[in-house]
Structure formats: structure tokens, C-alpha cells
N, C-alpha and C. Protein backbone atom coordinates (compact mmCIF):
# COMPACT_ATOMS: atom_id res chain seq x y z
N UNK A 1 6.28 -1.85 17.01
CA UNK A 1 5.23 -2.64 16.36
C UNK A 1 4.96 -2.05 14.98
N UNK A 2 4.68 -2.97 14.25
CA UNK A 2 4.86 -2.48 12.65
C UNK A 2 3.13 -2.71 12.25
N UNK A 3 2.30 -2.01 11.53
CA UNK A 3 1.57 -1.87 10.69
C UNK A 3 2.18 -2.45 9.32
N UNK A 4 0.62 -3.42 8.64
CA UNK A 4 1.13 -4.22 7.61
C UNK A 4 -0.40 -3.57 7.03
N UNK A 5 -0.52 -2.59 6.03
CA UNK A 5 -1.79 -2.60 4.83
C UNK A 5 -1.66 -2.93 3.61
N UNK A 6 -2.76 -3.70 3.77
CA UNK A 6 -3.17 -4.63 2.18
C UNK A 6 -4.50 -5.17 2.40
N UNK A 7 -4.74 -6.30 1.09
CA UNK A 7 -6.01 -7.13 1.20
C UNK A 7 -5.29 -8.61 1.59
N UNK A 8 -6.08 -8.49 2.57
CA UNK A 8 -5.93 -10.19 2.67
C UNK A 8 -5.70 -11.16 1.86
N UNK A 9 -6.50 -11.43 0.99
CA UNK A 9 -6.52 -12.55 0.01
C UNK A 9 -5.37 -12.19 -1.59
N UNK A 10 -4.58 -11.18 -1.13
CA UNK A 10 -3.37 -11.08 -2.14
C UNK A 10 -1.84 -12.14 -2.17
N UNK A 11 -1.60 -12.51 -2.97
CA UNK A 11 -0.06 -13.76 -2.93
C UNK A 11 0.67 -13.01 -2.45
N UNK A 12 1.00 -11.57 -2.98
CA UNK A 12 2.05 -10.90 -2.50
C UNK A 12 1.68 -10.53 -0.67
N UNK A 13 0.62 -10.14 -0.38
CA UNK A 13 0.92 -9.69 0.92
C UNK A 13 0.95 -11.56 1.98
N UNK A 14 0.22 -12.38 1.21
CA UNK A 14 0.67 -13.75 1.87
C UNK A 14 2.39 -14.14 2.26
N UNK A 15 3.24 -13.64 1.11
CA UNK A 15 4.46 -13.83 1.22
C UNK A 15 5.08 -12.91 2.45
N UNK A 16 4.55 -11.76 2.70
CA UNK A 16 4.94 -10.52 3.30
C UNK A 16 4.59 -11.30 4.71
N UNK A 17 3.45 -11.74 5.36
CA UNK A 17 3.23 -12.43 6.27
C UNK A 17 3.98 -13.61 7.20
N UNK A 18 4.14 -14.01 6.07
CA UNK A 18 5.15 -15.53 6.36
C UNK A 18 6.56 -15.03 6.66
N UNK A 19 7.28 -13.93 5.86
CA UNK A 19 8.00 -13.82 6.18
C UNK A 19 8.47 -13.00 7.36
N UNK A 20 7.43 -12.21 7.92
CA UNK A 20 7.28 -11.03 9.13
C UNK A 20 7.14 -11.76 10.47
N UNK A 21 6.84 -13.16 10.20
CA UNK A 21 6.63 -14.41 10.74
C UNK A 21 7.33 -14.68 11.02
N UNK A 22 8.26 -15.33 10.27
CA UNK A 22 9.33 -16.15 10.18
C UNK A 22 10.54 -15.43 10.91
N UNK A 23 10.82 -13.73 10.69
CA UNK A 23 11.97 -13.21 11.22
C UNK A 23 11.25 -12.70 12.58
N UNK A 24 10.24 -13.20 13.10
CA UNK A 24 9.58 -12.56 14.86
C UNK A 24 9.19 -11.39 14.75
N UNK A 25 8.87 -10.41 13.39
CA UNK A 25 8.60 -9.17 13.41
C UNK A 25 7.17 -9.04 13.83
N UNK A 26 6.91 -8.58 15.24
CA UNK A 26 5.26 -8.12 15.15
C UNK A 26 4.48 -7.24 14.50
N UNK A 27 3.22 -7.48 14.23
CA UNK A 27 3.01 -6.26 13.15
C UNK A 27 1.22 -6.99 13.37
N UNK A 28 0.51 -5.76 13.23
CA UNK A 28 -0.77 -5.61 13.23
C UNK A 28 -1.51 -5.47 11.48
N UNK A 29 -2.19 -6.18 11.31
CA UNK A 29 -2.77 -6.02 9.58
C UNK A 29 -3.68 -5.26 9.68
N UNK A 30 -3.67 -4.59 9.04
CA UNK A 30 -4.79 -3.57 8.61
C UNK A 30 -5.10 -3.19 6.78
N UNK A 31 -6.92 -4.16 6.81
CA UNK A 31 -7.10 -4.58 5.51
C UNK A 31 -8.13 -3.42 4.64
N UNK A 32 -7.25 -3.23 4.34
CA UNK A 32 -8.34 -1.63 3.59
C UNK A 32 -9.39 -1.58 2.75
N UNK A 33 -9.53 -3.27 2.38
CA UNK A 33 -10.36 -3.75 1.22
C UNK A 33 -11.75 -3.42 2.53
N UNK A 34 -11.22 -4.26 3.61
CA UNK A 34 -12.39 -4.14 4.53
C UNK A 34 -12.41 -2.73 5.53
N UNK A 35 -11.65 -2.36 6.15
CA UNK A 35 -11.49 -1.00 6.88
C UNK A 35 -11.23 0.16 6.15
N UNK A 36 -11.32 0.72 5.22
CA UNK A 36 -10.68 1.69 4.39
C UNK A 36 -9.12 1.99 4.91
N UNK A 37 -9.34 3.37 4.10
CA UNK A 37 -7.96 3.88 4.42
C UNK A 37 -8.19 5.43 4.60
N UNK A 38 -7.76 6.34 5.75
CA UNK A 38 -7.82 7.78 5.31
C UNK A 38 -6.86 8.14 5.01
N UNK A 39 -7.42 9.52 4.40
CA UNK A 39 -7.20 10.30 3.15
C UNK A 39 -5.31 10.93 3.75
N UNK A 40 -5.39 11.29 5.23
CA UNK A 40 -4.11 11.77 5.89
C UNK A 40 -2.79 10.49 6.03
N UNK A 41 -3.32 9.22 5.99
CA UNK A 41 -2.00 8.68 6.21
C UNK A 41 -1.70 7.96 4.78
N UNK A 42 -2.81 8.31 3.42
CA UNK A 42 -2.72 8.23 1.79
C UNK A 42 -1.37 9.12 1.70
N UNK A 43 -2.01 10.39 2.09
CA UNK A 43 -1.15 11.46 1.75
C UNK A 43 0.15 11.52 2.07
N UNK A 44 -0.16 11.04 3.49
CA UNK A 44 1.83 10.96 4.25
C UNK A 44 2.56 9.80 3.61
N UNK A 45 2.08 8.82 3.15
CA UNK A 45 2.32 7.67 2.21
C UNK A 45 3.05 8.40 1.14
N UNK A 46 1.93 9.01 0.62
CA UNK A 46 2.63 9.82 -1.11
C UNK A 46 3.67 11.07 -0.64
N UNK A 47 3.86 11.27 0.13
CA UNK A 47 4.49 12.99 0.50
C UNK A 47 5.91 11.81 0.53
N UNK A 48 6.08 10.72 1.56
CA UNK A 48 7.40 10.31 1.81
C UNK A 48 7.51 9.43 0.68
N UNK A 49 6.90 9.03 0.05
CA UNK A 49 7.52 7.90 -0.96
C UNK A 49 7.19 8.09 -2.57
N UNK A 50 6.50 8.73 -2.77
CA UNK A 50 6.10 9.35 -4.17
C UNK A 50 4.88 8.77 -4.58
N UNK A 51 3.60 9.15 -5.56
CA UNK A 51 2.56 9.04 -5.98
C UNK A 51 2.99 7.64 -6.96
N UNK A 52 4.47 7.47 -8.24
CA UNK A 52 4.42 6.85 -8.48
C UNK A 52 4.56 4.97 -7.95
N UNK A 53 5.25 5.34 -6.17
CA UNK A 53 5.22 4.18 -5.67
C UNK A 53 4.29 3.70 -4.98
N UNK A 54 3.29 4.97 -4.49
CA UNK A 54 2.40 4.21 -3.64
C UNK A 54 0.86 3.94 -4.68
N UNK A 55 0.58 4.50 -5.92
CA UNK A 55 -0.34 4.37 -7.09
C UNK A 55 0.03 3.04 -7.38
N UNK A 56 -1.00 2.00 -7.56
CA UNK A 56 -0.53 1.06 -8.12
C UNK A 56 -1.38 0.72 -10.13
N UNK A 57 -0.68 0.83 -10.50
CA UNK A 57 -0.71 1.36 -12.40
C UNK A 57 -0.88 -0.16 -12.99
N UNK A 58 -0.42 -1.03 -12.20
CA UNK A 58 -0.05 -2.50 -12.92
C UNK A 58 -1.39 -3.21 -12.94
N UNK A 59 -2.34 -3.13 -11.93
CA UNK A 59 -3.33 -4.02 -11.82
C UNK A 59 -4.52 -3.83 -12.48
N UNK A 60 -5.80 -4.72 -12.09
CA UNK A 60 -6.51 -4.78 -13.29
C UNK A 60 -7.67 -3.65 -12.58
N UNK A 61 -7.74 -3.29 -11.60
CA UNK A 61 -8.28 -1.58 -11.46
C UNK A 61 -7.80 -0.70 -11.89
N UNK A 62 -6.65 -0.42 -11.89
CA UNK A 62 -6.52 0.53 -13.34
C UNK A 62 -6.59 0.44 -14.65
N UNK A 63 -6.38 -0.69 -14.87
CA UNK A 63 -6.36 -0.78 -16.51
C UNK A 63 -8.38 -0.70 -16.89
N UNK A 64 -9.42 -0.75 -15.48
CA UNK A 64 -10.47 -0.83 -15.40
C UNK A 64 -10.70 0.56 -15.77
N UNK A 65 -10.19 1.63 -14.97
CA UNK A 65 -10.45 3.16 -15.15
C UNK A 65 -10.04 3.39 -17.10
N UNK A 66 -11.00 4.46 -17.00
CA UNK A 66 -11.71 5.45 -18.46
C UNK A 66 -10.17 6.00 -18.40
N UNK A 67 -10.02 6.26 -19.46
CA UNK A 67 -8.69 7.52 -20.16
C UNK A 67 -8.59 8.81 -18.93
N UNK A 68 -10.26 8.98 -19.11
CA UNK A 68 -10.42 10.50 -18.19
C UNK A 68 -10.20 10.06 -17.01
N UNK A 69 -10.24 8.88 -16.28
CA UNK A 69 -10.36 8.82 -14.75
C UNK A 69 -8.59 8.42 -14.79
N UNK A 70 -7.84 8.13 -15.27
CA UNK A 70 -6.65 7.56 -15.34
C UNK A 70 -6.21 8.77 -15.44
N UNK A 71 -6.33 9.65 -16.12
CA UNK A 71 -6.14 11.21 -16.41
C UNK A 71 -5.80 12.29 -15.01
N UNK A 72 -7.51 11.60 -14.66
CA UNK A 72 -7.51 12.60 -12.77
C UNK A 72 -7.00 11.80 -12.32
N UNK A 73 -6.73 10.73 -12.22
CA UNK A 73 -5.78 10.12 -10.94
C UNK A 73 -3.91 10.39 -11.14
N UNK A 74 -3.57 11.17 -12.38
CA UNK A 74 -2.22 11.74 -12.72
C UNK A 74 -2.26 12.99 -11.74
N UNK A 75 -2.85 13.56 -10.60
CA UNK A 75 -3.19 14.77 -10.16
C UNK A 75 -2.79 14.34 -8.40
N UNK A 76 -2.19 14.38 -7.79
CA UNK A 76 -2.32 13.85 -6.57
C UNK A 76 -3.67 14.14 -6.33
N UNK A 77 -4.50 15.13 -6.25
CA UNK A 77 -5.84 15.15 -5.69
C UNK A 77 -6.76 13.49 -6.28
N UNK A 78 -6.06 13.68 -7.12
CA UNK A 78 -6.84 12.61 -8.49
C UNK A 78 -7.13 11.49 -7.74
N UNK A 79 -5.36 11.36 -7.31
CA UNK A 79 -5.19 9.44 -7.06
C UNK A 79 -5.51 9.48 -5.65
N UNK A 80 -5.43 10.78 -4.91
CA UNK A 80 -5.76 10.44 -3.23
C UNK A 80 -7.25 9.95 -3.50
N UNK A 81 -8.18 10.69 -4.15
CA UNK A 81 -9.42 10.22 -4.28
C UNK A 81 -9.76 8.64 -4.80
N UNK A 82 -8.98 8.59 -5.85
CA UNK A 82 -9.20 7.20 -6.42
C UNK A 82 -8.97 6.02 -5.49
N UNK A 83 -7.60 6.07 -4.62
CA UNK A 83 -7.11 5.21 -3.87
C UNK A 83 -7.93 5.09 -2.68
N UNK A 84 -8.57 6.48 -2.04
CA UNK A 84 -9.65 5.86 -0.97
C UNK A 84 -10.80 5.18 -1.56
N UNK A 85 -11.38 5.50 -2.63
CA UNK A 85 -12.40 5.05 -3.04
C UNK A 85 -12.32 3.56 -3.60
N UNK A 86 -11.20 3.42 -4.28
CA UNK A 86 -10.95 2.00 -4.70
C UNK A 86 -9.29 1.24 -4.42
N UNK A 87 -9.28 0.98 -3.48
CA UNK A 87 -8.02 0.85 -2.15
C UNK A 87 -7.03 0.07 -2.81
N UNK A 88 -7.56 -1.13 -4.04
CA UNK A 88 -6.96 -1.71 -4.70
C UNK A 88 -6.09 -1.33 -5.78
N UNK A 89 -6.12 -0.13 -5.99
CA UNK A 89 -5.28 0.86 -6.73
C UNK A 89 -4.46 1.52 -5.53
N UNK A 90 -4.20 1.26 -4.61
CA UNK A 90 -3.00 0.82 -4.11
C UNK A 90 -1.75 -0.33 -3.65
N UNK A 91 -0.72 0.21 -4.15
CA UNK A 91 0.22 -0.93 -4.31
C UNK A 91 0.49 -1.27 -2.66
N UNK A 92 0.96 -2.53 -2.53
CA UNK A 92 0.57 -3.79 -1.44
C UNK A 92 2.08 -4.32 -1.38
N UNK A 93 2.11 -5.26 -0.57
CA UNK A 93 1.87 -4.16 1.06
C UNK A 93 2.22 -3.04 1.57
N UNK A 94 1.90 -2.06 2.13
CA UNK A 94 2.85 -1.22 2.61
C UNK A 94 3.02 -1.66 4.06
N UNK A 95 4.65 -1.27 4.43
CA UNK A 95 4.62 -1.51 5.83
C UNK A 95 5.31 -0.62 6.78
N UNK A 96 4.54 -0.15 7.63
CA UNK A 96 5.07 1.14 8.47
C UNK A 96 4.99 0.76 10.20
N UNK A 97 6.07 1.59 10.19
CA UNK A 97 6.54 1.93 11.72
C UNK A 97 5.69 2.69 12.53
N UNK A 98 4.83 3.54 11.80
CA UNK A 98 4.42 4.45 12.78
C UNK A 98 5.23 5.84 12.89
N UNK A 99 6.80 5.82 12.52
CA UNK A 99 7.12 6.64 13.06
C UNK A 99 8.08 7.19 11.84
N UNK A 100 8.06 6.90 10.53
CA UNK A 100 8.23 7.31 9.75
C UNK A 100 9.13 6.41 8.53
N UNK A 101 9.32 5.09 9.21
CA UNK A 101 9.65 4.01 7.99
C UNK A 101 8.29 3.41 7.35
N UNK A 102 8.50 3.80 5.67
CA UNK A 102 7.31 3.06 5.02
C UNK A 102 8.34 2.22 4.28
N UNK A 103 7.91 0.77 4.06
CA UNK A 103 8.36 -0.19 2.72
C UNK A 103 7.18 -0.78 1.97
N UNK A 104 7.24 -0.33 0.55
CA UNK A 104 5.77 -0.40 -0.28
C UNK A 104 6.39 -1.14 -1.29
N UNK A 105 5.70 -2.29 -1.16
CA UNK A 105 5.60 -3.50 -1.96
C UNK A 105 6.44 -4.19 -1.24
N UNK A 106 6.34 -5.74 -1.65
CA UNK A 106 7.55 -6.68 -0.91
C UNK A 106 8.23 -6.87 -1.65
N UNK A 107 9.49 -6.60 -0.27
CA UNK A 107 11.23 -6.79 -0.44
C UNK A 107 11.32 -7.49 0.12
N UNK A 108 11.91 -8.35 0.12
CA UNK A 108 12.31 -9.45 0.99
C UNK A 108 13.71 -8.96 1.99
N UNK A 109 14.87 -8.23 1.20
CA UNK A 109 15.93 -7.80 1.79
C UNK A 109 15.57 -6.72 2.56
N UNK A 110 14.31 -5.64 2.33
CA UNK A 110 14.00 -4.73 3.18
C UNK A 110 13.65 -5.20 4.77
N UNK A 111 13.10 -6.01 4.21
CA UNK A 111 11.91 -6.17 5.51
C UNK A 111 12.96 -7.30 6.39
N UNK A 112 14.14 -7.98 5.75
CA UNK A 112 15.06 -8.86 6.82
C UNK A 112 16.30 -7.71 7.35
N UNK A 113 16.20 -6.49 6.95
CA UNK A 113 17.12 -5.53 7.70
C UNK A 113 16.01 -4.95 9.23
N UNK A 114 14.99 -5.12 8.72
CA UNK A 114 14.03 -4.80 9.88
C UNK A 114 14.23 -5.48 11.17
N UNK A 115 14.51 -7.32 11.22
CA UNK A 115 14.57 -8.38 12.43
C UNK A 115 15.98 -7.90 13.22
């Protein structure tokens, strides 16, 4: 069973849905906008896949953050803090196994090697 985190109301994790759908993949959502996220499975996120893939830099919460807060979030301490506190400065969807496959952001070819 696969874990799917994001916000609900995103296009990209809508596409991620339909298609997790479509190939019979089960998977439980878990929406961080509404449930948070802790700080230990942030970290195991960034330890296996890197700060620059699981930080999300593109959206309009970061471009929201000060020089200085964009600054501390260059710090892993920085961005673990930033990302629990404002969840949307994480990039979407991620999707995990549980048991040590993460895929962060949608692939379409990732996630059809999964079915």
C-alpha cells in the first residue's frame, strides 16, 4: 500500500490520483495542508532524495519568503523547519512505500513501473 502526500486541491497531485487509479495502485492520501507533516519522515524524505528535490523553490511560498528566510531555509535545519511550518514549500506529490521507495513530483513513467 502506497502513501500519496500533498494538498488536495493541487492539478498536479489531481493528475497523480487519476492515474494511481487508473493503473489499480492503492494508496492512502495524506494531506499535509490539513494533517501536517513530521519533522522524522521530512528528514528521511531529504536524507534519501536530497533537500534540492524535496524543497519546493518554484512556488509562490517561496518566492513569498524574505532574502533572510530563503537564506535559513539553504540549511537543512532551515528548510526542515520551513517545510513543517509551511507544508506548501514542499514539492508534491510525494509517493512512498513505506519501505523505502519515495517518487517526488509526478512522473507518469515512474509511477506506471509501480502497477
Amino acid at each position: 500500500m502506497y502513501t500519496i502526500y500533498g494538498i488536495k486541491n493541487c492539478s498536479t497531485m489531481k493528475k497523480a490520483f487519476t492515474l494511481l487509479d487508473e493503473l489499480g495502485i492503492e494508496y492512502t492520501f495524506h494531506d499535509y495542508k490539513k494533517s501536517g507533516i513530521d519533522a522524522n519522515t521530512l528528514q528521511q524524505w531529504v536524507d534519501t532524495l536530497g533537500l534540492d528535490i524535496v524543497m519546493n523553490r518554484k512556488g509562490t511560498t517561496w518566492r513569498g519568503l524574505s532574502e533572510a528566510e530563503q537564506a535559513e531555509a539553504n540549511t537543512v535545519a532551515g528548510a526542515l523547519e520551513l517545510m513543517q511550518g509551511k507544508t506548501s514549500a514542499i514539492k508534491r506529490p510525494i509517493l512512498s512505500d513505506g519501505k523505502g521507495t519515495l517518487i517526488c513530483g509526478f512522473n507518469e513513467d515512474e509511477y506506471r513501473k509501480l502497477a
